[in-house]
C-alpha atoms as a PDB file:
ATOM      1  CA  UNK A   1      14.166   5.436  -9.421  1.00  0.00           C
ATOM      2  CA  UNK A   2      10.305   4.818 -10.707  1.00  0.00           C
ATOM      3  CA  UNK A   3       7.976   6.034  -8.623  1.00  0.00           C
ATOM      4  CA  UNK A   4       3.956   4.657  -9.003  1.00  0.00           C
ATOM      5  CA  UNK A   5       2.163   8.095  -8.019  1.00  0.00           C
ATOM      6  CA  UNK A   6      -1.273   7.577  -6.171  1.00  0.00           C
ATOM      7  CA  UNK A   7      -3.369   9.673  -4.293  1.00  0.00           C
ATOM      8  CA  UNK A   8      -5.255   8.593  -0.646  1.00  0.00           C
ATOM      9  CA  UNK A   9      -8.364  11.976  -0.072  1.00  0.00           C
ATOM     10  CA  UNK A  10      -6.816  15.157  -1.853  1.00  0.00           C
ATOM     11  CA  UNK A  11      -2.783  14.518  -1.061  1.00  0.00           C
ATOM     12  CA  UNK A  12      -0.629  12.157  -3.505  1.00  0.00           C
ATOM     13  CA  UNK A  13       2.287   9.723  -2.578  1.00  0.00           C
ATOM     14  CA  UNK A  14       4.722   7.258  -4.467  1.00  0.00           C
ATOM     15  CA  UNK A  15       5.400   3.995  -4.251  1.00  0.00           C
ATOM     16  CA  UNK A  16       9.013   2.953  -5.254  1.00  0.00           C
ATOM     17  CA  UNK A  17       8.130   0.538  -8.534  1.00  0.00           C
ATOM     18  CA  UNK A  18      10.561  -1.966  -7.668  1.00  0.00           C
ATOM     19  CA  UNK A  19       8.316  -3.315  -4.744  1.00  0.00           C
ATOM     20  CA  UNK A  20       5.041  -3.559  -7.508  1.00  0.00           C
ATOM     21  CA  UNK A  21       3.847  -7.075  -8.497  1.00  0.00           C
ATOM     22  CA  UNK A  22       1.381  -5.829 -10.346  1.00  0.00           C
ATOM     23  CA  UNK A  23      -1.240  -3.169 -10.464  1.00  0.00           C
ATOM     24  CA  UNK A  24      -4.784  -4.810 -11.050  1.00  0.00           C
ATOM     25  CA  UNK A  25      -8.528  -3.129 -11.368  1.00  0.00           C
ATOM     26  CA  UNK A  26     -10.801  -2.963  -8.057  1.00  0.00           C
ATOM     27  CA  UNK A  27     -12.299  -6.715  -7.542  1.00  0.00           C
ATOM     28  CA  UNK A  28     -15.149  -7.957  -5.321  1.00  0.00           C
ATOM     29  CA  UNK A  29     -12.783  -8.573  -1.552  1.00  0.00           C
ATOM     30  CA  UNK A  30     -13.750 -11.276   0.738  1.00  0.00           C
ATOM     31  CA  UNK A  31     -14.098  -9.569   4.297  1.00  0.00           C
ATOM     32  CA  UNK A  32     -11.514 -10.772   6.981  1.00  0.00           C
ATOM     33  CA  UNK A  33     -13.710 -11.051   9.932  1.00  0.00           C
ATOM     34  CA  UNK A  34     -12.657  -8.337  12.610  1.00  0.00           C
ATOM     35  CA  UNK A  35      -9.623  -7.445  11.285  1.00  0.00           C
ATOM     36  CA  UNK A  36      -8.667  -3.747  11.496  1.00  0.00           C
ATOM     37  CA  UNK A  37     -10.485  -1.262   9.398  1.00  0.00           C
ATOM     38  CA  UNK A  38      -8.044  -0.445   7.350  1.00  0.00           C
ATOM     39  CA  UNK A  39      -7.881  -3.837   5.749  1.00  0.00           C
ATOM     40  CA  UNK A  40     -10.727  -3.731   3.307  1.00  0.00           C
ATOM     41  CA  UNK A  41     -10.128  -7.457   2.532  1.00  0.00           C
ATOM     42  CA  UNK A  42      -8.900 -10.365   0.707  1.00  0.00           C
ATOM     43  CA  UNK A  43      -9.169 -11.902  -2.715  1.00  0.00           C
ATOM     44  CA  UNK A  44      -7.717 -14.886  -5.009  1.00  0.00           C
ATOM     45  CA  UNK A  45      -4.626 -13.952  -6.921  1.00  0.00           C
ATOM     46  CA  UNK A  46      -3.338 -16.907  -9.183  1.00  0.00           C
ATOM     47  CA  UNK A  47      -4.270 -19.288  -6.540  1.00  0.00           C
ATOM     48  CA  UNK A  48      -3.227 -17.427  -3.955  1.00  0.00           C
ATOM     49  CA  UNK A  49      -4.997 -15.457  -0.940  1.00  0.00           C
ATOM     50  CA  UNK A  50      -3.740 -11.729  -0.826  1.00  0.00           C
ATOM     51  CA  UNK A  51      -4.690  -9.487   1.997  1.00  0.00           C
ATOM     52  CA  UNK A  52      -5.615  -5.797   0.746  1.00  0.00           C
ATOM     53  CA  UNK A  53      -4.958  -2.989   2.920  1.00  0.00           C
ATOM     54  CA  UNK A  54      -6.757   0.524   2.314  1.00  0.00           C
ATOM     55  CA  UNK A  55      -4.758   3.115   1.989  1.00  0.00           C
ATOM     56  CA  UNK A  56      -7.111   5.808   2.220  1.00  0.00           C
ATOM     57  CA  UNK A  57      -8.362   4.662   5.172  1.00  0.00           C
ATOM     58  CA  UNK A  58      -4.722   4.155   6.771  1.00  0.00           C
ATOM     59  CA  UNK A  59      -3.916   7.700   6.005  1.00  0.00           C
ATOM     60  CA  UNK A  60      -7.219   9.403   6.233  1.00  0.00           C
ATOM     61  CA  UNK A  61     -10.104   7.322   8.643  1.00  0.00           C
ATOM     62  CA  UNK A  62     -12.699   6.925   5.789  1.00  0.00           C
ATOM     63  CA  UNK A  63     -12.831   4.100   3.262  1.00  0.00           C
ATOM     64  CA  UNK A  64     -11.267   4.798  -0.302  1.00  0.00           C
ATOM     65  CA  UNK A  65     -13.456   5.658  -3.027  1.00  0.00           C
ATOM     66  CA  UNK A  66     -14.781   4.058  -6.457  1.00  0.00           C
ATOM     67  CA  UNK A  67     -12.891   5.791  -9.158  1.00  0.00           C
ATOM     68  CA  UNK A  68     -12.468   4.067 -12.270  1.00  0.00           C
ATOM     69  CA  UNK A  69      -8.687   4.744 -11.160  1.00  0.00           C
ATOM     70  CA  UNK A  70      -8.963   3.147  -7.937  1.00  0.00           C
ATOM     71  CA  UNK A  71      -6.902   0.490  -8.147  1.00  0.00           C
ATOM     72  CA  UNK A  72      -5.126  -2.847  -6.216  1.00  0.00           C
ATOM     73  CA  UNK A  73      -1.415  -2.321  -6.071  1.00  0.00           C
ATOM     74  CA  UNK A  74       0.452  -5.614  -5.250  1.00  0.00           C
ATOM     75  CA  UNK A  75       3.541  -5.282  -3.792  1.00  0.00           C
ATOM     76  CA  UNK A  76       6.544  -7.745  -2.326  1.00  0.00           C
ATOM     77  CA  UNK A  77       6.213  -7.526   1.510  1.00  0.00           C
ATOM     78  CA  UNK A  78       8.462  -9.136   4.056  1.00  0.00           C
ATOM     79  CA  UNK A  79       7.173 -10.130   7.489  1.00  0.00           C
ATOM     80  CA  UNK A  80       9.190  -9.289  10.526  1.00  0.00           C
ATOM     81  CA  UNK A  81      11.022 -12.898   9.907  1.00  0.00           C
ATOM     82  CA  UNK A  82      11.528 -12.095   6.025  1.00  0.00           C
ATOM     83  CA  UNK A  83       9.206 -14.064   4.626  1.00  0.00           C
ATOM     84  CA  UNK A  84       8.151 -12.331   1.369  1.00  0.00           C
ATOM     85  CA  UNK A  85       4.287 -12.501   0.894  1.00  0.00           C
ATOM     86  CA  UNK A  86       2.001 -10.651  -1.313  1.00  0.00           C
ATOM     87  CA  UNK A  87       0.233  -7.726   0.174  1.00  0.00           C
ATOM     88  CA  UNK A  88      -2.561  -5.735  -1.869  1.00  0.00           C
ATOM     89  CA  UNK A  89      -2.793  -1.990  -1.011  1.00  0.00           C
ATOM     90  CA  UNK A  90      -6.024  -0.326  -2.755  1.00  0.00           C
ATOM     91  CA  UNK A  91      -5.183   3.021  -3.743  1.00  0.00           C
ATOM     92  CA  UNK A  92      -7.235   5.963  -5.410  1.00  0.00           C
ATOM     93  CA  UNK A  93      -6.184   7.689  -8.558  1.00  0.00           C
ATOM     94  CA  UNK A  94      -3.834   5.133  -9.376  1.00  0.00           C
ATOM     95  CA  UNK A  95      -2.625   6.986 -13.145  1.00  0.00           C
ATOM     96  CA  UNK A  96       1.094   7.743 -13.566  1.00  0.00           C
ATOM     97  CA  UNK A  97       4.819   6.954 -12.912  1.00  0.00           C
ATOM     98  CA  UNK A  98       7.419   9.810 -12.595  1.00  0.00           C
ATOM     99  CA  UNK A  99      11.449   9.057 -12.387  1.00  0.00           C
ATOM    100  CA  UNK A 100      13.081  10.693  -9.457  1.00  0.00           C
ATOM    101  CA  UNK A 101      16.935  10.565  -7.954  1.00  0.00           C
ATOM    102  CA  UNK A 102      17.437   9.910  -4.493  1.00  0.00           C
ATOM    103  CA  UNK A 103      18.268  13.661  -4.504  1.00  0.00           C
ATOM    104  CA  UNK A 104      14.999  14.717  -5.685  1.00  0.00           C
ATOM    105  CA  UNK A 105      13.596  13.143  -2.210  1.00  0.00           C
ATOM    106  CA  UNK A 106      13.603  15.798   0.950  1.00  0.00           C
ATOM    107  CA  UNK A 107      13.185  14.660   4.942  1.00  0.00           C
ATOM    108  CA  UNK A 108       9.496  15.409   5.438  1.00  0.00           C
ATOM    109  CA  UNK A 109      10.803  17.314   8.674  1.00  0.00           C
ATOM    110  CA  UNK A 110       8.074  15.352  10.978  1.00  0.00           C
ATOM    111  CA  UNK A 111       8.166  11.890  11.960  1.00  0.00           C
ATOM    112  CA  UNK A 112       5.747   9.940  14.423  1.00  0.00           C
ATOM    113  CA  UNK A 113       6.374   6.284  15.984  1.00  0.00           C
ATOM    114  CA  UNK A 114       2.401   6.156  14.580  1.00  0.00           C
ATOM    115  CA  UNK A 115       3.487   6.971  11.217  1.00  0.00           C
ATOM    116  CA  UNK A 116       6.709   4.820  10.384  1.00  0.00           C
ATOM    117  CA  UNK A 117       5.493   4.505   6.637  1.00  0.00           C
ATOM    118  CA  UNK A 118       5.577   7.653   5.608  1.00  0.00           C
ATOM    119  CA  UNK A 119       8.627   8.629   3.982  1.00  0.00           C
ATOM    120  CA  UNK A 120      10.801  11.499   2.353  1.00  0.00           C
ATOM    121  CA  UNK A 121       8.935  13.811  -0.190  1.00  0.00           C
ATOM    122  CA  UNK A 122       9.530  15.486  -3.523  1.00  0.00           C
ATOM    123  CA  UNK A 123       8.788  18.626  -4.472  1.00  0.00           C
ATOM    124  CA  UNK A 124       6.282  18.857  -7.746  1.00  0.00           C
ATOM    125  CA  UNK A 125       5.127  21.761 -10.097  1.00  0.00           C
ATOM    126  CA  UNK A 126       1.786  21.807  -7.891  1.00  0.00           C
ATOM    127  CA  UNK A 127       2.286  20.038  -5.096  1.00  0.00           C
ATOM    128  CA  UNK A 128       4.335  17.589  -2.539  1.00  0.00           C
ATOM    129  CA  UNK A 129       4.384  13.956  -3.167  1.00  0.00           C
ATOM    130  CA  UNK A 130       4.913  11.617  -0.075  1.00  0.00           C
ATOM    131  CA  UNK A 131       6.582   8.611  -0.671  1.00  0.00           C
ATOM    132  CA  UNK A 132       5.129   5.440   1.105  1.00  0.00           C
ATOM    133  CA  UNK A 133       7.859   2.612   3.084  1.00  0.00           C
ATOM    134  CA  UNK A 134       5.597  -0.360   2.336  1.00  0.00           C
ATOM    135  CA  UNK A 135       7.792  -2.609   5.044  1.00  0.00           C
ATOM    136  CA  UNK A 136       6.517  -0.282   7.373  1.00  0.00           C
ATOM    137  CA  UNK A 137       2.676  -0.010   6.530  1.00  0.00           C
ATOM    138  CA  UNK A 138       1.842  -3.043   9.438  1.00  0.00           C
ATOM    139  CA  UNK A 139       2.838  -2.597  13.139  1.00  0.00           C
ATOM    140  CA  UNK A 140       4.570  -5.701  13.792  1.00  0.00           C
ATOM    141  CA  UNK A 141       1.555  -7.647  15.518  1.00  0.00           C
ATOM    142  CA  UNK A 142      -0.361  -7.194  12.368  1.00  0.00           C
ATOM    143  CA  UNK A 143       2.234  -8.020  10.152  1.00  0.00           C
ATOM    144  CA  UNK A 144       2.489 -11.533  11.980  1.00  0.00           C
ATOM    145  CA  UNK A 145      -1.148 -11.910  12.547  1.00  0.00           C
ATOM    146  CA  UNK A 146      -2.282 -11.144   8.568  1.00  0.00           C
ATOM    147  CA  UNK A 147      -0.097 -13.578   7.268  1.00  0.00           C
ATOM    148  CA  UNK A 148      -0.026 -16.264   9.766  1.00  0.00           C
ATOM    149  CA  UNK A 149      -3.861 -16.475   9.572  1.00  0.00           C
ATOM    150  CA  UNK A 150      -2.852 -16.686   5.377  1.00  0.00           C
ATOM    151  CA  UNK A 151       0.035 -19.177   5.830  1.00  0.00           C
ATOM    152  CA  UNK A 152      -0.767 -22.377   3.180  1.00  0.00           C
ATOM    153  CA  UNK A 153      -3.990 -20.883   2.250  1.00  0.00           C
ATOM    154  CA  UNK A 154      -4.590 -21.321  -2.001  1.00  0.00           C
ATOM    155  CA  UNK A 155      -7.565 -21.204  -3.755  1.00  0.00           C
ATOM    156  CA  UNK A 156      -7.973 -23.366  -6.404  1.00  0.00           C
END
C-alpha cells in the first residue's frame, strides 16, 4: 500500500493514500467560532466548505508550523452514520510517499481510548513511522457536531 509520509513536531506518520483527495498548499482558513483547538479552520474547496483539523496540534498541543511543506491533506471521511464528507488535516513536512505491505506494519505495543487514531508503525532506516486511522481522528461528538454545523453549506 502507498503511504503519504508527514511529520506533526520532530516524529513522522503515514497516511494510507487511498483515503487522499488531494494534497493542496496552506490557504488563508476561516475560523470556526469555539470549536476545539485542534481545528485550525475552514475554507472553500470547489464550492464546498471543508473543515481542517491540525494535526500538530492533535498530536502535540501547539499549532503546526509555516513550512513551505506544510500542507492541507484532504481526505474521504465517514461520519459515525457513513456519510462521506471531506475533512482537511494540515500537516507539516508534507514531501514523500513510500510503498509498504501490511507486513511491513508492527502493533505500536501501546494503545489509549484517548488515542484511537494512532495506528501500527513501520520500522525506517532512521526512524519509526506511525501510521494515522483518519476514521478515528474525531471522538464521535465532534464528528457529528463538525459536519452537521457543515451540512448543505456551498460557497459559490
Amino acid at each position: 500500500m502507498l503511504m503519504l509520509i508527514f511529520q506533526a513536531g520532530d516524529e513522522r506518520y503515514a497516511l494510507a493514500t487511498d483515503q487522499v483527495v488531494e494534497v493542496v498548499p496552506m490557504v488563508i482558513l476561516r475560523q470556526l467560532r469555539h470549536a476545539p483547538d485542534y481545528i485550525a479552520g475552514a475554507f472553500n474547496y470547489q464550492g464546498q466548505v471543508v473543515p481542517v483539523l491540525d494535526l500538530n496540534y492533535l498530536l502535540n498541543g501547539a499549532n503546526s508550523r509555516p513550512f513551505l511543506s506544510t500542507r492541507i491533506i484532504l481526505t474521504n471521511f465517514a461520519n459515525h452514520e457513513g456519510d462521506r464528507h471531506i475533512l482537511g488535516l494540515m500537516a507539516e513536512r508534507v514531501t514523500q510517499t513510500i510503498e509498504l505491505a501490511e507486513t511491513d506494519l508492527v502493533d505500536a505495543g501501546y494503545h489509549t481510548l484517548d488515542t484511537p487514531y494512532l495506528g501500527k508503525m513501520t520500522l525506517s532506516q532512521t526512524d519509526m513511522i506511525q501510521c494515522i486511522q483518519v476514521e478515528q481522528l474525531l471522538p464521535l461528538v465532534a464528528k457529528d457536531n463538525l459536519f452537521l454545523a457543515l451540512e448543505g453549506s456551498k460557497v459559490d
